[in-house]
N, C-alpha and C. Protein backbone atom coordinates (compact mmCIF):
# COMPACT_ATOMS: atom_id res chain seq x y z
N UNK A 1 -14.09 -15.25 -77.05
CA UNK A 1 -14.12 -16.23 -76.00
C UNK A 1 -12.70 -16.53 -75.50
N UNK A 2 -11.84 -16.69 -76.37
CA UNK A 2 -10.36 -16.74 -76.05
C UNK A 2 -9.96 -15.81 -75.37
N UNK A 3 -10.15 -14.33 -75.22
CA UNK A 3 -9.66 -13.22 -74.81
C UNK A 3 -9.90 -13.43 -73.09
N UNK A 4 -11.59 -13.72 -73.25
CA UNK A 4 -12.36 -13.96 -71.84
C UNK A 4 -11.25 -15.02 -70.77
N UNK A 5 -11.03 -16.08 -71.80
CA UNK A 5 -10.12 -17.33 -70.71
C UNK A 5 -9.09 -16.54 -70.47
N UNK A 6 -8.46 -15.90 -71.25
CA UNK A 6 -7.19 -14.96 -70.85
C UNK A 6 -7.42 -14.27 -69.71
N UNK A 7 -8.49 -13.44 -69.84
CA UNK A 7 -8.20 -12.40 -68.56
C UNK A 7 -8.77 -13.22 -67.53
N UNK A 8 -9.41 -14.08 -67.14
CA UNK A 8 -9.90 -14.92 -66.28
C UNK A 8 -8.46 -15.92 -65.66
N UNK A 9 -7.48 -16.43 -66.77
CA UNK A 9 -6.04 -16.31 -66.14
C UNK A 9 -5.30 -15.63 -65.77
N UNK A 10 -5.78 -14.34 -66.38
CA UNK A 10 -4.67 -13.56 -65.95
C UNK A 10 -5.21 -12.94 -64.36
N UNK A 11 -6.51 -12.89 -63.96
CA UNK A 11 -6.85 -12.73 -62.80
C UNK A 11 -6.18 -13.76 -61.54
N UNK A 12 -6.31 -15.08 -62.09
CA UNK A 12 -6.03 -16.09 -61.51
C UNK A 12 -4.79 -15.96 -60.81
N UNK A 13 -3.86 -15.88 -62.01
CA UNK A 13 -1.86 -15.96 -61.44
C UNK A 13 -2.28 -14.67 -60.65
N UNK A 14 -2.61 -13.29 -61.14
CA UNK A 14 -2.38 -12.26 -60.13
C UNK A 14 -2.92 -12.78 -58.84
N UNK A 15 -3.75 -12.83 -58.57
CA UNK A 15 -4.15 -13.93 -57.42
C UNK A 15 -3.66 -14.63 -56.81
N UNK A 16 -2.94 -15.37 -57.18
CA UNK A 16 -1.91 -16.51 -56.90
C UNK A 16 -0.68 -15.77 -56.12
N UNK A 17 -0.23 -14.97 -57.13
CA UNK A 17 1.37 -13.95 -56.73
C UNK A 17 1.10 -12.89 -55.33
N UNK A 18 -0.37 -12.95 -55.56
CA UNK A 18 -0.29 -11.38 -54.29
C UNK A 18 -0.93 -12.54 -53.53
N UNK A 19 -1.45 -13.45 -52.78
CA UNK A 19 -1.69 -14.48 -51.77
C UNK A 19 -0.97 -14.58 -50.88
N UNK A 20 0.12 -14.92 -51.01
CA UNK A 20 1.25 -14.94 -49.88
C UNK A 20 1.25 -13.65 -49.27
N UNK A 21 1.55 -12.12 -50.26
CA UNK A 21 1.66 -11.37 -49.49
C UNK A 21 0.47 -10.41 -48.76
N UNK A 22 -0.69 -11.29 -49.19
CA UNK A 22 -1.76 -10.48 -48.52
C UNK A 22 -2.22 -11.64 -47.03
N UNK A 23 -1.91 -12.81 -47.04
CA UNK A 23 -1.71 -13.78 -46.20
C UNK A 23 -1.08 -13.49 -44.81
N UNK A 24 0.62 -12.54 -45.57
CA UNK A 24 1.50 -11.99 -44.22
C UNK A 24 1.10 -10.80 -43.73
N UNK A 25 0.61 -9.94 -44.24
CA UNK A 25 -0.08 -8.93 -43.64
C UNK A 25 -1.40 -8.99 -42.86
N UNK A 26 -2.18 -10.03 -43.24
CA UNK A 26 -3.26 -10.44 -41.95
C UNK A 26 -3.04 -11.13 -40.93
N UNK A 27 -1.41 -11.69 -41.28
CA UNK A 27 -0.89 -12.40 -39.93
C UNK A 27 -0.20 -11.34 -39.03
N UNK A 28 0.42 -10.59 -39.80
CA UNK A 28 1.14 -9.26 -39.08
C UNK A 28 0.33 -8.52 -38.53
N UNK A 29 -0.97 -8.14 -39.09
CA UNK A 29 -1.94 -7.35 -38.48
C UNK A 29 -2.34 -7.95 -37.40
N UNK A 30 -2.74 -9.07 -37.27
CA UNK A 30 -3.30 -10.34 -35.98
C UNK A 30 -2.06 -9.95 -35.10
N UNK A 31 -0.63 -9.98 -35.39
CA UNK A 31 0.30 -9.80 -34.35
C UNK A 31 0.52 -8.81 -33.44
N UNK A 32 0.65 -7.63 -34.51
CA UNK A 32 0.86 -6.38 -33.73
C UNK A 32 -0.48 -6.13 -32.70
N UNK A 33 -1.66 -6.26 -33.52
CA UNK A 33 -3.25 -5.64 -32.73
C UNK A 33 -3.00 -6.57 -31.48
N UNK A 34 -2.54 -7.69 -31.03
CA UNK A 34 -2.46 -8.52 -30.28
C UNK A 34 -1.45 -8.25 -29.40
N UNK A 35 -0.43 -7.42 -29.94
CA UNK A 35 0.54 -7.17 -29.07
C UNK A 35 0.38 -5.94 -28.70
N UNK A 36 -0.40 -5.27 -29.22
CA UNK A 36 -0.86 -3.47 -28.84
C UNK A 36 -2.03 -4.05 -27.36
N UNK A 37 -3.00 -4.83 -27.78
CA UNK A 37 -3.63 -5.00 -26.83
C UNK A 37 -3.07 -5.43 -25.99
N UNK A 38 -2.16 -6.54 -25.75
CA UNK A 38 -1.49 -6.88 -24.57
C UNK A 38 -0.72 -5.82 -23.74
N UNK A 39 0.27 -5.02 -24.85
CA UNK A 39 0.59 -3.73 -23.89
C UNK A 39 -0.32 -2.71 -22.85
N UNK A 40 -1.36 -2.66 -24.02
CA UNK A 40 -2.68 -1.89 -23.38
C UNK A 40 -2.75 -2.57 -21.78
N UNK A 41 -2.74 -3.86 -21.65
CA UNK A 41 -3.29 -4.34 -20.40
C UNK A 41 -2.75 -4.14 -19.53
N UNK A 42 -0.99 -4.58 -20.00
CA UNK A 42 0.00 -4.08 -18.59
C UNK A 42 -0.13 -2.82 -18.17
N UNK A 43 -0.35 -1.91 -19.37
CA UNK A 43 -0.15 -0.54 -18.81
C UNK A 43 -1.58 -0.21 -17.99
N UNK A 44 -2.31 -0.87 -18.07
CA UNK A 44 -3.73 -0.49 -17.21
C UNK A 44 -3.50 -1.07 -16.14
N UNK A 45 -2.73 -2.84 -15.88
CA UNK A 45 -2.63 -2.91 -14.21
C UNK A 45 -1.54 -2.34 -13.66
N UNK A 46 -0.64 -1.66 -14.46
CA UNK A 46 0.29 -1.16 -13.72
C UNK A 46 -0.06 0.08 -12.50
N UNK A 47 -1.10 0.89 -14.04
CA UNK A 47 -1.73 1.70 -12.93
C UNK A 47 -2.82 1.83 -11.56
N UNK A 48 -3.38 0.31 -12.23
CA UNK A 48 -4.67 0.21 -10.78
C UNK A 48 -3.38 -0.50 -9.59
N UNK A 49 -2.57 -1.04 -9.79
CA UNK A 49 -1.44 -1.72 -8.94
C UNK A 49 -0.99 -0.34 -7.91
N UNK A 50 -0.52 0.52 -8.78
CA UNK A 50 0.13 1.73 -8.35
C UNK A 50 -0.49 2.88 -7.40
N UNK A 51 -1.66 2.86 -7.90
CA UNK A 51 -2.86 3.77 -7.83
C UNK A 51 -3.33 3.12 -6.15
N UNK A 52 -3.74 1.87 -6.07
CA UNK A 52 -4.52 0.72 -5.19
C UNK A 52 -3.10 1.26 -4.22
N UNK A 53 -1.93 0.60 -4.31
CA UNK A 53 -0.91 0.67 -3.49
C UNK A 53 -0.69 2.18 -2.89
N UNK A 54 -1.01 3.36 -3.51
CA UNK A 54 -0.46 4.45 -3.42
C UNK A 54 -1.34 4.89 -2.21
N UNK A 55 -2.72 4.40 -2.30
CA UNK A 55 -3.71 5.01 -1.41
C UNK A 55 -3.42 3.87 -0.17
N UNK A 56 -2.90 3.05 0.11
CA UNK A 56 -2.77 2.42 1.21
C UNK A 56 -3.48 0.50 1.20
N UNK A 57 -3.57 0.27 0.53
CA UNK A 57 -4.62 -1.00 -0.05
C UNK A 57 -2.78 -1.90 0.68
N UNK A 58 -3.31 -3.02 1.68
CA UNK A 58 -2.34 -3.84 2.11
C UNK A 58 -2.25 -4.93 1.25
N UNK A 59 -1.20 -4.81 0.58
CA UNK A 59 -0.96 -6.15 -0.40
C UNK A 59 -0.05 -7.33 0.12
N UNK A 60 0.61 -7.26 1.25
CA UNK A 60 0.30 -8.05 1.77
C UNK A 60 -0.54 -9.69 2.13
N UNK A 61 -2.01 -9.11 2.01
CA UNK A 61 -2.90 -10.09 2.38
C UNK A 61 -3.30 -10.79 0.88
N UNK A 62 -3.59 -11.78 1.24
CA UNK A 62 -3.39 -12.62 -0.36
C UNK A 62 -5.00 -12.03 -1.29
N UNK A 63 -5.76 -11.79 -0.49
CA UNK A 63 -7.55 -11.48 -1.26
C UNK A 63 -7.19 -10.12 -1.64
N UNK A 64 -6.42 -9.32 -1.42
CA UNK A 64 -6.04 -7.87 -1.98
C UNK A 64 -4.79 -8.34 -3.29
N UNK A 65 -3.86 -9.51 -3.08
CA UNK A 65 -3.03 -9.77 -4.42
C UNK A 65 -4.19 -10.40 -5.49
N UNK A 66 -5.06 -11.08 -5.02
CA UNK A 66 -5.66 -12.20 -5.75
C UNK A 66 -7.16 -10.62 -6.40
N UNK A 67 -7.06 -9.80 -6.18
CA UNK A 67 -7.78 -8.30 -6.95
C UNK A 67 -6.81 -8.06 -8.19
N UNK A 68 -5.81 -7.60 -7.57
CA UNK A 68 -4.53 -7.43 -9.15
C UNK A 68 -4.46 -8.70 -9.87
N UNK A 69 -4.58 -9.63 -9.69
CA UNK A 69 -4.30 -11.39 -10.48
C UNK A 69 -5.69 -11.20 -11.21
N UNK A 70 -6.66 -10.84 -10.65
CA UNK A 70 -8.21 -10.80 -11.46
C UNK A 70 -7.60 -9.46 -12.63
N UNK A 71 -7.27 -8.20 -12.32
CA UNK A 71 -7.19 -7.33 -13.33
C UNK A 71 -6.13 -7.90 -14.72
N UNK A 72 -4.93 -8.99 -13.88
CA UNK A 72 -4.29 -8.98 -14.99
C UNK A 72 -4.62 -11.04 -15.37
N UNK A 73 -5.79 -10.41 -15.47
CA UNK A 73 -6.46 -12.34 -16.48
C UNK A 73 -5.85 -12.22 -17.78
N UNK A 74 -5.95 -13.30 -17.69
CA UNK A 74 -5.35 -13.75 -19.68
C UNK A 74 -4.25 -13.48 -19.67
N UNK A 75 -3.25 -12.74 -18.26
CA UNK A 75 -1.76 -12.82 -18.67
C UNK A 75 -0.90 -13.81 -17.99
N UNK A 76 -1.72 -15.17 -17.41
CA UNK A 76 -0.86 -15.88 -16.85
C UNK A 76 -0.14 -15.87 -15.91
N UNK A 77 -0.57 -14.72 -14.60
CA UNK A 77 -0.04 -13.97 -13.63
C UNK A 77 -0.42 -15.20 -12.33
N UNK A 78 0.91 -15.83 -11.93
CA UNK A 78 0.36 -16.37 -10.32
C UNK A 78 0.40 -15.95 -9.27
N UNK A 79 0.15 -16.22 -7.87
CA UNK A 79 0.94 -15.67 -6.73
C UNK A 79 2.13 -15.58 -6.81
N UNK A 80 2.74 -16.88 -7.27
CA UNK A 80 4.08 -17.12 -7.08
C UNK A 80 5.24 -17.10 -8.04
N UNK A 81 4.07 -17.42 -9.72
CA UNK A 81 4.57 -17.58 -10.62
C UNK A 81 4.07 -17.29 -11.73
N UNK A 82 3.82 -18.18 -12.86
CA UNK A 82 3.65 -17.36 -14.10
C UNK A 82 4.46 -17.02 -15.09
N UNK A 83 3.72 -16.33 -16.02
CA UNK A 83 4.13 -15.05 -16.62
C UNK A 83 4.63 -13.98 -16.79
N UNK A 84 4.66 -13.57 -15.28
CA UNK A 84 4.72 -12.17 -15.26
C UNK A 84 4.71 -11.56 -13.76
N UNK A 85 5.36 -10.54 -13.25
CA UNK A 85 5.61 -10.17 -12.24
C UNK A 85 5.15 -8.68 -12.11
N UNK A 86 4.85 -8.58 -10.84
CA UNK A 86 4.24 -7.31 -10.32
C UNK A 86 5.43 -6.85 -9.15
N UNK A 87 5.67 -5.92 -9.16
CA UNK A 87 6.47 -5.17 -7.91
C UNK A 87 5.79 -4.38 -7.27
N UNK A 88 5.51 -4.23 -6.30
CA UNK A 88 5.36 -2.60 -5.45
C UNK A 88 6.36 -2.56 -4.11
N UNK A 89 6.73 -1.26 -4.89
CA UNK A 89 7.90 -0.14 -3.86
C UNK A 89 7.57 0.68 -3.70
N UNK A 90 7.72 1.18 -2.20
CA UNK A 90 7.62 2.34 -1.42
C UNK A 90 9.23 2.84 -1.09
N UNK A 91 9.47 3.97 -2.06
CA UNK A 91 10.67 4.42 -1.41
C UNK A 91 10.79 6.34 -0.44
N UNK A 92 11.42 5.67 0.06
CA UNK A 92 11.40 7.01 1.18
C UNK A 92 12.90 7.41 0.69
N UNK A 93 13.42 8.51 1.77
CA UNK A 93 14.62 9.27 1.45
C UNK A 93 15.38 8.79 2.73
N UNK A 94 16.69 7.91 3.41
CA UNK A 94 16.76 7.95 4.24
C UNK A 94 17.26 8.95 5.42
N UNK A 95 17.42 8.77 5.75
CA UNK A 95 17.87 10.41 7.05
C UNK A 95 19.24 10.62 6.81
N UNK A 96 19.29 11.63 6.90
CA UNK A 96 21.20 12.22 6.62
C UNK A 96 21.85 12.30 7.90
N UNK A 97 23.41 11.70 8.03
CA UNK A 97 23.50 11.45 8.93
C UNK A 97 24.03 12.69 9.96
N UNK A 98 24.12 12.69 11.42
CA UNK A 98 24.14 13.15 12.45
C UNK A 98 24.47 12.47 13.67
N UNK A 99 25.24 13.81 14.49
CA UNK A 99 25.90 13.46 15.45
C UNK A 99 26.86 12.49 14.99
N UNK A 100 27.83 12.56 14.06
CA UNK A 100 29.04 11.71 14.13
C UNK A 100 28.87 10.66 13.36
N UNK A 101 27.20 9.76 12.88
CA UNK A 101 27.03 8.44 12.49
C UNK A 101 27.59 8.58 11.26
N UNK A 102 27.88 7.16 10.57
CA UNK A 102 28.09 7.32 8.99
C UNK A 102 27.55 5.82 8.77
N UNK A 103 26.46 6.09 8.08
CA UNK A 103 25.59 5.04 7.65
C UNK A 103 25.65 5.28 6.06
N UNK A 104 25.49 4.11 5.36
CA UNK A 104 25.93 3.94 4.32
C UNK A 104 25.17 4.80 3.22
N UNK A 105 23.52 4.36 3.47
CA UNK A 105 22.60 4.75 3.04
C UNK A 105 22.03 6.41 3.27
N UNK A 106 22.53 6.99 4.34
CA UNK A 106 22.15 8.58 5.03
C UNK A 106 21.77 8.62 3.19
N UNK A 107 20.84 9.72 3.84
CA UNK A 107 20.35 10.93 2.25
C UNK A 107 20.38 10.62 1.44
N UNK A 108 20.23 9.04 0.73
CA UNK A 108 19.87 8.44 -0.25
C UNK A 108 18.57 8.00 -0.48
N UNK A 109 17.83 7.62 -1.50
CA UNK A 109 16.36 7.19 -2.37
C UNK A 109 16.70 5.68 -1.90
N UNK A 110 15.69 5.22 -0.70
CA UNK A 110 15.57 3.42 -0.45
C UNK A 110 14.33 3.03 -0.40
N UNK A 111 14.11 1.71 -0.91
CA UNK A 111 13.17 1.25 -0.93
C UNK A 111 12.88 0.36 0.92
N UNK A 112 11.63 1.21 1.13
CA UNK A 112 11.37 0.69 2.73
C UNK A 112 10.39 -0.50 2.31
N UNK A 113 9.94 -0.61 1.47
CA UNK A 113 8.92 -1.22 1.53
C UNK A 113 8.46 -2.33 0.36
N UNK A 114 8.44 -3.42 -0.01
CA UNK A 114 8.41 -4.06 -1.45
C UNK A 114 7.40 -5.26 -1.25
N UNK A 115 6.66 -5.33 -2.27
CA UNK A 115 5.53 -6.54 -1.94
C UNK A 115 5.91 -7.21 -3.70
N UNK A 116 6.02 -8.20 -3.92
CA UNK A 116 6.36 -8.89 -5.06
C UNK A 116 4.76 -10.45 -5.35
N UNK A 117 4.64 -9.92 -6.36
CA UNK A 117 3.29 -10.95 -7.18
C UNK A 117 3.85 -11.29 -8.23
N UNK A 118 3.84 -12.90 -8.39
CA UNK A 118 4.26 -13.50 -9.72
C UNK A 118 5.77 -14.16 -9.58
N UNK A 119 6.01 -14.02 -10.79
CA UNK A 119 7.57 -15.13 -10.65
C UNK A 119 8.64 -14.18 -11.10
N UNK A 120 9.35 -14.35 -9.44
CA UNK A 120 10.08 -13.37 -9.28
C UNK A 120 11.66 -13.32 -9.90
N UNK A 121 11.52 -14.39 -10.74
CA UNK A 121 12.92 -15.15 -11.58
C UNK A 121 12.70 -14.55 -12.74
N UNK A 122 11.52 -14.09 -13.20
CA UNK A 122 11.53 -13.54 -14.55
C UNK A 122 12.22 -12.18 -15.05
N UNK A 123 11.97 -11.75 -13.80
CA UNK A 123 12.82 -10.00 -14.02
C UNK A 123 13.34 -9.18 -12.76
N UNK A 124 14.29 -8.90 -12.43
CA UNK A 124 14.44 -7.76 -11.24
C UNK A 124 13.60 -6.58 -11.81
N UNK A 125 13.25 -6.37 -10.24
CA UNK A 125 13.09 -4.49 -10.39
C UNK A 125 13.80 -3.39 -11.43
N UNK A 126 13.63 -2.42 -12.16
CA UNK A 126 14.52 -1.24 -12.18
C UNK A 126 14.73 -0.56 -11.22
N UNK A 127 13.92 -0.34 -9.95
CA UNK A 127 14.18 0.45 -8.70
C UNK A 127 15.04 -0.01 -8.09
N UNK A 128 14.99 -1.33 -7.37
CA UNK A 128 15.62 -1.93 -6.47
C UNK A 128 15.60 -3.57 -5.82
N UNK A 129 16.42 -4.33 -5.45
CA UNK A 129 15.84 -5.38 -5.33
C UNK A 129 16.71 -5.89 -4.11
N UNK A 130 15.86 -5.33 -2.78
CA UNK A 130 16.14 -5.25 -1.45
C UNK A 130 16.51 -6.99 -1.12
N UNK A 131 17.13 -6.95 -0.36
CA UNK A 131 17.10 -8.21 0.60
C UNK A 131 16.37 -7.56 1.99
N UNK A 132 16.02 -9.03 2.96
CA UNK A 132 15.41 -8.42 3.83
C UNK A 132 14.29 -8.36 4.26
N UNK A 133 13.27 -9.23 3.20
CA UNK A 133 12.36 -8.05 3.37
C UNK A 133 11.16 -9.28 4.39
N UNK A 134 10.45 -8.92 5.38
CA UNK A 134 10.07 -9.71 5.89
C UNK A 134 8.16 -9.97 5.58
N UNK A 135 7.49 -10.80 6.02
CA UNK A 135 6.54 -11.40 5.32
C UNK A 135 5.43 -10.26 5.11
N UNK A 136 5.43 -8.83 5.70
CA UNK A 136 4.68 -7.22 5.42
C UNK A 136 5.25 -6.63 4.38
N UNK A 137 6.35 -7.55 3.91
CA UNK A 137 6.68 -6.61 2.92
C UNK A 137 7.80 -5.01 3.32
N UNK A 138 8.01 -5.24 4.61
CA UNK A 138 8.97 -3.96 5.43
C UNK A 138 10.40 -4.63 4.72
N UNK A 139 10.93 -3.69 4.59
CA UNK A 139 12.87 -4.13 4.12
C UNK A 139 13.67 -3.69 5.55
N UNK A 140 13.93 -4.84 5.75
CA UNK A 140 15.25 -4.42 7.38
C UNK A 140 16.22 -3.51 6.80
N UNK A 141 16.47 -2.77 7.89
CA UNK A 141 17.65 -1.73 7.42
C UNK A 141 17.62 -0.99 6.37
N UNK A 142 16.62 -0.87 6.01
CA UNK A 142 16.77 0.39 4.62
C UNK A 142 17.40 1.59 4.85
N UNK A 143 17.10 1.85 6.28
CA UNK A 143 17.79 3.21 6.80
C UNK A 143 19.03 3.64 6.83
N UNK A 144 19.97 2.36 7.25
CA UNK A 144 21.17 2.05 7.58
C UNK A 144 21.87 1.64 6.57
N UNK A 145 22.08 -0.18 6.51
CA UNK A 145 23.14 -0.08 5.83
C UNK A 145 22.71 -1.36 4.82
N UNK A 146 21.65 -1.48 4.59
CA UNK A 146 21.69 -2.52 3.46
C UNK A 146 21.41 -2.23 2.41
N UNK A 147 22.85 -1.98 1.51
CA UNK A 147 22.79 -1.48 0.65
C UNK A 147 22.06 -1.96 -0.81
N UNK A 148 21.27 -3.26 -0.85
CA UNK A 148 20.59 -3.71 -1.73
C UNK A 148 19.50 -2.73 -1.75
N UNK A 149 18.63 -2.47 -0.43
CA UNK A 149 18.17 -1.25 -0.35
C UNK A 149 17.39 -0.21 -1.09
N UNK A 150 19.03 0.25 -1.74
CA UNK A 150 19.29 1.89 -2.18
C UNK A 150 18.56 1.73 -3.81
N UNK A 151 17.51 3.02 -3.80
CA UNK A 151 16.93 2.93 -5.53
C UNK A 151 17.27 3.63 -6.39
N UNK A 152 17.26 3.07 -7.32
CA UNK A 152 17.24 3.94 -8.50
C UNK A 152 16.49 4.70 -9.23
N UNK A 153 16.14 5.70 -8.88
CA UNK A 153 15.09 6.91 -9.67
C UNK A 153 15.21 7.39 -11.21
N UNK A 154 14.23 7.34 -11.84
CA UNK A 154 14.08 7.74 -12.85
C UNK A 154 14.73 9.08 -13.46
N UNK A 155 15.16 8.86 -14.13
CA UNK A 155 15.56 10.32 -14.50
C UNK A 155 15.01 11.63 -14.43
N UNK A 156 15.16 12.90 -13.73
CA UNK A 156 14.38 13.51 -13.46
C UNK A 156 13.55 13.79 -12.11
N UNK A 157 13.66 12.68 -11.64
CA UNK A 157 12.50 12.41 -10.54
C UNK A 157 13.60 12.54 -9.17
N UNK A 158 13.06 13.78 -8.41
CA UNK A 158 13.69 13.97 -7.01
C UNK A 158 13.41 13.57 -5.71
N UNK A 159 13.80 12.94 -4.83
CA UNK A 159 12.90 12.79 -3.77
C UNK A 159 13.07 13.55 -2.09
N UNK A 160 12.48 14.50 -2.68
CA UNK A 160 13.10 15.03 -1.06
C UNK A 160 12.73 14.52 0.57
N UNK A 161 13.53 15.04 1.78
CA UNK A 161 13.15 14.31 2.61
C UNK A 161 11.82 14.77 3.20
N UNK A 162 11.44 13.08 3.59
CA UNK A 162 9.99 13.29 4.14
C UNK A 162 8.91 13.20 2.98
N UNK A 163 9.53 13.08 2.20
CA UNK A 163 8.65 12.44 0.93
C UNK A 163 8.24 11.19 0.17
N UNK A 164 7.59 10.32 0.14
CA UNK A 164 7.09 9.16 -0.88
C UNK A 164 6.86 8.79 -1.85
N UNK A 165 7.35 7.98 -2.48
CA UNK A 165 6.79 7.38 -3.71
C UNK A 165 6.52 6.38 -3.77
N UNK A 166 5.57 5.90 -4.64
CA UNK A 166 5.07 4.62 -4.40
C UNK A 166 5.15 3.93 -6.19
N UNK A 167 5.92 3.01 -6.08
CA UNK A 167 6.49 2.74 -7.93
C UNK A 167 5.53 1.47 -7.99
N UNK A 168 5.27 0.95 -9.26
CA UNK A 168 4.64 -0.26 -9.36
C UNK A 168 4.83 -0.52 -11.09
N UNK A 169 5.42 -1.99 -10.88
CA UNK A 169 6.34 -2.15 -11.94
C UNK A 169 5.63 -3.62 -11.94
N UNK A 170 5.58 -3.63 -13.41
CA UNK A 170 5.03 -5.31 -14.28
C UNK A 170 5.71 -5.39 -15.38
N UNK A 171 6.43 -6.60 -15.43
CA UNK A 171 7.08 -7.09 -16.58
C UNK A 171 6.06 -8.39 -16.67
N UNK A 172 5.94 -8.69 -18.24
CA UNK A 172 5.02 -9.86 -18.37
C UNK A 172 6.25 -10.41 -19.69
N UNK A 173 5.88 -11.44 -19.71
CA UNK A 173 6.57 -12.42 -20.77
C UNK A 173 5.41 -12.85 -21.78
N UNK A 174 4.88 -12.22 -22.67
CA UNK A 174 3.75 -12.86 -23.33
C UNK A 174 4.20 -14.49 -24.58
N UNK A 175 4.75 -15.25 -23.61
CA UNK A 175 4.94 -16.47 -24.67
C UNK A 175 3.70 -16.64 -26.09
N UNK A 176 2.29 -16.47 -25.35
CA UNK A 176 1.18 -16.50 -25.98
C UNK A 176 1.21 -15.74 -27.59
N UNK A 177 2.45 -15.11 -27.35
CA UNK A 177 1.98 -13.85 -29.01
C UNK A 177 3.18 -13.84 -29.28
N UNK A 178 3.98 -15.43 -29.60
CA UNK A 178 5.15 -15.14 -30.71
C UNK A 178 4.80 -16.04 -31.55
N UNK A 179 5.22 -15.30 -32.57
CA UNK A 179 4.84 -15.82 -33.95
C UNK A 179 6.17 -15.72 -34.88
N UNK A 180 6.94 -17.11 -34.73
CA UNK A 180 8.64 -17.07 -35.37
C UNK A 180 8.57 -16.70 -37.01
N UNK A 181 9.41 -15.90 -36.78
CA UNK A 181 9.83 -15.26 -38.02
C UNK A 181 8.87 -14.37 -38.71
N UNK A 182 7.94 -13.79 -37.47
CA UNK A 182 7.36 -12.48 -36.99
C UNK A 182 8.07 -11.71 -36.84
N UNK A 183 7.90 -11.87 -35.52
CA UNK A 183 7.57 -11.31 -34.15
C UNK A 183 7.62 -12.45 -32.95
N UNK A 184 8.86 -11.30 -31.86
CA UNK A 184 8.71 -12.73 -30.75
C UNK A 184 9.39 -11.87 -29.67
N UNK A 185 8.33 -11.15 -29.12
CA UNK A 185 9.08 -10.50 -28.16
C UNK A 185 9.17 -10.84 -27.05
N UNK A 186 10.22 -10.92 -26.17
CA UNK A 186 10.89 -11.28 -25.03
C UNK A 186 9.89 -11.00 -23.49
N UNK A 187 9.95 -9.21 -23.45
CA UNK A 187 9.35 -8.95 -21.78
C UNK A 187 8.63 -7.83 -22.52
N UNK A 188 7.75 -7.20 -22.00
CA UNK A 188 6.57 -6.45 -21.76
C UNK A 188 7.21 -5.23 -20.36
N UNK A 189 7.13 -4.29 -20.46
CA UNK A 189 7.46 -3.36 -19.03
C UNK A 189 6.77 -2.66 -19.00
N UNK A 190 5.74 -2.15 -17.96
CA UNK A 190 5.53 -0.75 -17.97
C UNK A 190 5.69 -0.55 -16.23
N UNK A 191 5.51 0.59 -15.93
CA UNK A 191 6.16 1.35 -14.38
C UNK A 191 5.05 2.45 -14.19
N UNK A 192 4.52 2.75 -13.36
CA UNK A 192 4.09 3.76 -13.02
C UNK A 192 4.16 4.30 -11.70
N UNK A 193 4.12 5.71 -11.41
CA UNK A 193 5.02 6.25 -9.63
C UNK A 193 3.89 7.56 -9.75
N UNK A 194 3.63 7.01 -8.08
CA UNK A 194 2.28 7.97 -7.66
C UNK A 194 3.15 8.60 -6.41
């Protein structure tokens, strides 16, 4: 009977000692699966964003932004603000110059075109972050000389003239999934170019 209380303590303390660390691993597991899924999401509206924009969808009009705000629910995404920001850029190649001109921009990667969803304080572009740009979303002077303009292409990625790309970029801030002295990550990115 004595032996029995023994191993019935000795179950106990082992119990006791591995608690904590089987405690942090179901919290760690809750973190990461939570933060895998959240990635999962950006990277899915990045692409219906990209995809929607690429085929011509005017974002512009607020019932075509307020379609992407429905795809990205649960991330705290506003028109104006939020969580998290959506970009779409259209960059063209601008014209090389001729007859004598010297424009700043000739035969460079510019963004003609930029429509911005969400809060636009949370993150610049990696492409570009035009001034200019008027309520269609057109950038004045991309052609010429405003050099805010001019983009930055991915490594690899060429754009010749007479050619398009259409980038669509979401940074989200998931405040919702830090867990101190986790895990506490800052921004969320994903990009996708059709």
């Amino acid at each position: 009977m004595r032996l029995t209380r023994l191993r019935r303590g000795s179950a106990a303390m082992e119990f006791a000692i591995s608690l904590p660390f089987l405690v942090m691993m179901t919290i760690g597991t809750f973190a990461i699966g939570a933060m895998i899924d959240r990635h999962l999401t950006v990277s899915q509206l990045v692409r219906h964003a990209g995809n929607m924009y690429g085929r011509g969808v005017d974002f512009s009009q607020t019932q075509n932004k307020q379609v992407l705000l429905q795809a990205a629910s649960g991330m705290g995404i506003t028109l104006t603000g939020g969580s998290g920001v959506i970009y779409l850029s259209l960059v063209v190649r601008a014209r090389p110059n001729s007859g004598g001109e010297n424009r700043p921009n000739a035969d460079l990667p510019v963004v003609a075109h930029r429509i911005s969803i969400g809060n636009v304080s949370l993150a610049n572009s990696n492409i570009a972050m035009p001034t200019g740009i008027d309520s269609s979303g057109d950038v004045s002077n991309y052609d010429n000389d405003n050099i805010s303009a001019r983009a930055t292409l991915p490594t690899g990625l060429v754009l010749a003239q007479n050619e398009r790309m259409f980038f669509a970029e979401v940074f989200h801030g998931p405040s919702d999934l830090r867990f101190p002295g986790i895990f506490s990550p800052q921004l969320l990115y994903a990009r996708a170019v059709f």
